[in-house]
C-alpha atoms as a PDB file:
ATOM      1  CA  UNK A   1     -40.116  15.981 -10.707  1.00  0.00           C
ATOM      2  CA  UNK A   2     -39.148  14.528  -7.086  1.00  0.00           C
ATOM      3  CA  UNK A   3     -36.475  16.191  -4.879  1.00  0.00           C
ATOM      4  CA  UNK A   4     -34.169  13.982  -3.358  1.00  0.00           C
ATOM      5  CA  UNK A   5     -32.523  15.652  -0.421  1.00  0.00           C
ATOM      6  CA  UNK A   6     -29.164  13.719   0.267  1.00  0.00           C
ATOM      7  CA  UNK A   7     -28.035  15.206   3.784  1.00  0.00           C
ATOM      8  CA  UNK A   8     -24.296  14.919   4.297  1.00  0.00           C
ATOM      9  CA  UNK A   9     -23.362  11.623   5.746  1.00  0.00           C
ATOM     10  CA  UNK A  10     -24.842  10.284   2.713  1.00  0.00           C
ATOM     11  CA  UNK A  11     -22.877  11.946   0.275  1.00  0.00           C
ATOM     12  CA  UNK A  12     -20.024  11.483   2.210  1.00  0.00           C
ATOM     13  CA  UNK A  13     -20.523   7.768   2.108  1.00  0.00           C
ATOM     14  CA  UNK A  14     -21.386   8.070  -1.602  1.00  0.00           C
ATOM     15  CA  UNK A  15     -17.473   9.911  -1.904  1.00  0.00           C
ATOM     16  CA  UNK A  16     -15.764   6.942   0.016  1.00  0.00           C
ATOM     17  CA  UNK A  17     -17.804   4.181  -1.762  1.00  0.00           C
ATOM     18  CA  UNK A  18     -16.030   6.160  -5.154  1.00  0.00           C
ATOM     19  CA  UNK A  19     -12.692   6.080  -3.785  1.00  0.00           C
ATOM     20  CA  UNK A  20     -12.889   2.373  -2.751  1.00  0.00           C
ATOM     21  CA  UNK A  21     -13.239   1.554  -6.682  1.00  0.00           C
ATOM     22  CA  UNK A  22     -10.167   3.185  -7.088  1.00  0.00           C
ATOM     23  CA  UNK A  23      -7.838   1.658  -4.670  1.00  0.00           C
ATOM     24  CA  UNK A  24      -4.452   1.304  -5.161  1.00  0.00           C
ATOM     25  CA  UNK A  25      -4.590  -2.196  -5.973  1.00  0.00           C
ATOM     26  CA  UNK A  26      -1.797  -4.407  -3.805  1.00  0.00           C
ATOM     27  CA  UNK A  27       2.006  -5.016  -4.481  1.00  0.00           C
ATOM     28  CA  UNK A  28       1.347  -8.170  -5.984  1.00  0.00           C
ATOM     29  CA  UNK A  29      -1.390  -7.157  -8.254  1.00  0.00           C
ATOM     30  CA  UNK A  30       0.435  -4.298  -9.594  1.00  0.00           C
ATOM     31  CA  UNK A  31       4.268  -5.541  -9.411  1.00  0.00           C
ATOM     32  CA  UNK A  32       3.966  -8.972 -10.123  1.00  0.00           C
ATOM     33  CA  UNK A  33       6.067 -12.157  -8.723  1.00  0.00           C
ATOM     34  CA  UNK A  34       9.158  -9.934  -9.263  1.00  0.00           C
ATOM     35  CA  UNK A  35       7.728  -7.427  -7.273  1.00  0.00           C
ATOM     36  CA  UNK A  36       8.810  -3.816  -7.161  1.00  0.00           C
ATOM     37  CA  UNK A  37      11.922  -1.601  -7.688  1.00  0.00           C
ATOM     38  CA  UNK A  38      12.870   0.529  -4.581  1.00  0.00           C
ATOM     39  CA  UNK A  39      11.756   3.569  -7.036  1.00  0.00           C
ATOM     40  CA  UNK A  40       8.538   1.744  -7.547  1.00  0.00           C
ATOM     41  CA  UNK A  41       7.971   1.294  -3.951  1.00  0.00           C
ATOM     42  CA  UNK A  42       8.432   4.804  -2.696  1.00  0.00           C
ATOM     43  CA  UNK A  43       5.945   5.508  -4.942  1.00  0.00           C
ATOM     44  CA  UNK A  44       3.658   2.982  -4.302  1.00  0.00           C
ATOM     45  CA  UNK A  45       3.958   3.663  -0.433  1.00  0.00           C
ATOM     46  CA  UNK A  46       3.401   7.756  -1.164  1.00  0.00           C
ATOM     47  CA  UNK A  47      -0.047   6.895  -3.270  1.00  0.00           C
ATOM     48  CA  UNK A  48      -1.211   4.466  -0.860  1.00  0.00           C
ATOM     49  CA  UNK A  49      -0.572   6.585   2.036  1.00  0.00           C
ATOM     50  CA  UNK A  50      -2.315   9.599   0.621  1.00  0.00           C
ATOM     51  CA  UNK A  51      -5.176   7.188  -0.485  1.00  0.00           C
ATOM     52  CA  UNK A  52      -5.471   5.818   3.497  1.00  0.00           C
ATOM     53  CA  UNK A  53      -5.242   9.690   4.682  1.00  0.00           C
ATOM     54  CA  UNK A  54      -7.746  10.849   2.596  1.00  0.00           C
ATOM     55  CA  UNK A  55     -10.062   8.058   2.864  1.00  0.00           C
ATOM     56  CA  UNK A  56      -9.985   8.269   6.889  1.00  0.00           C
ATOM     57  CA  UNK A  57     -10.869  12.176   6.829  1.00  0.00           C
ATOM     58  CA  UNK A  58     -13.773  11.390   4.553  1.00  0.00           C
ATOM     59  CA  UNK A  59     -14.264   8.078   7.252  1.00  0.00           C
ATOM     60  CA  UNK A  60     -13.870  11.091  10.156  1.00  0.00           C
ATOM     61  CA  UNK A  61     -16.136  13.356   8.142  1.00  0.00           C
ATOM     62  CA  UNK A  62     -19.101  11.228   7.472  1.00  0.00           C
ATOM     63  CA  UNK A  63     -18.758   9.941  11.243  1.00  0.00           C
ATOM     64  CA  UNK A  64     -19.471  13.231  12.328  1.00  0.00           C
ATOM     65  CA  UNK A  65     -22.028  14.036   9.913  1.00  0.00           C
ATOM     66  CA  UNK A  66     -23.945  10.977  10.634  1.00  0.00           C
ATOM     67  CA  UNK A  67     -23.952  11.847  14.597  1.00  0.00           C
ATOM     68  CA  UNK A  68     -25.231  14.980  13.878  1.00  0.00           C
ATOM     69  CA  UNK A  69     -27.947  14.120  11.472  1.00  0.00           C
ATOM     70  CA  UNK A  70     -29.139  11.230  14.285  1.00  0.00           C
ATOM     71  CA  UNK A  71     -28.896  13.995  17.104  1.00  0.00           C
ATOM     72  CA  UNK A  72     -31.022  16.135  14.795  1.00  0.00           C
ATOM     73  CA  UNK A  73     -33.473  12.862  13.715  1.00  0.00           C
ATOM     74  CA  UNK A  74     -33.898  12.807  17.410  1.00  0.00           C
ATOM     75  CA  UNK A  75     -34.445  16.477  18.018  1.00  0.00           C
ATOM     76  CA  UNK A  76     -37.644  16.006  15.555  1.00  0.00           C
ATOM     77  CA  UNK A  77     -38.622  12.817  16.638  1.00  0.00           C
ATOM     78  CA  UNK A  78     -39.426  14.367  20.318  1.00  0.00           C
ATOM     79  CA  UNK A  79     -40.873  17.218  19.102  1.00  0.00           C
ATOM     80  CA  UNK A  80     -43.843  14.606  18.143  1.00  0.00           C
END
């Protein structure tokens, strides 16, 4: 059996590459030609907005993550 250690910038670019599939698609796409009522909008706008939020903390996240896994990479590397 081999262990696969996934530090955390990985995983956390394995979490946004999930929530890219799952975009809220575009006005068009989901409205059509007519496009959408002001009811439909609102609601588009509020899923779209919590979609862009939580996709930049996990953006922030995995930034951070990867800066500290290099910082560590390097910490090793002079230890050599």
């Amino acid at each position: 059996m081999t262990i696969v250690h996934i530090n955390r910038a990985s995983e956390l670019a394995f979490q946004m590459a999930e929530m890219r599939r799952y975009k809220p698609s575009s006005i068009a796409k989901r409205f059509g030609r007519n496009g959408p009522s002001p009811e439909q909008l609102e609601k588009y706008k509020a899923e779209v907005s919590a979609w862009n939020s939580r996709y930049r903390k996990l953006a922030a996240e995995q930034k951070k993550a990867l800066a500290e896994s290099d910082a560590e990479y390097r910490k090793r590397l002079s230890m050599i």
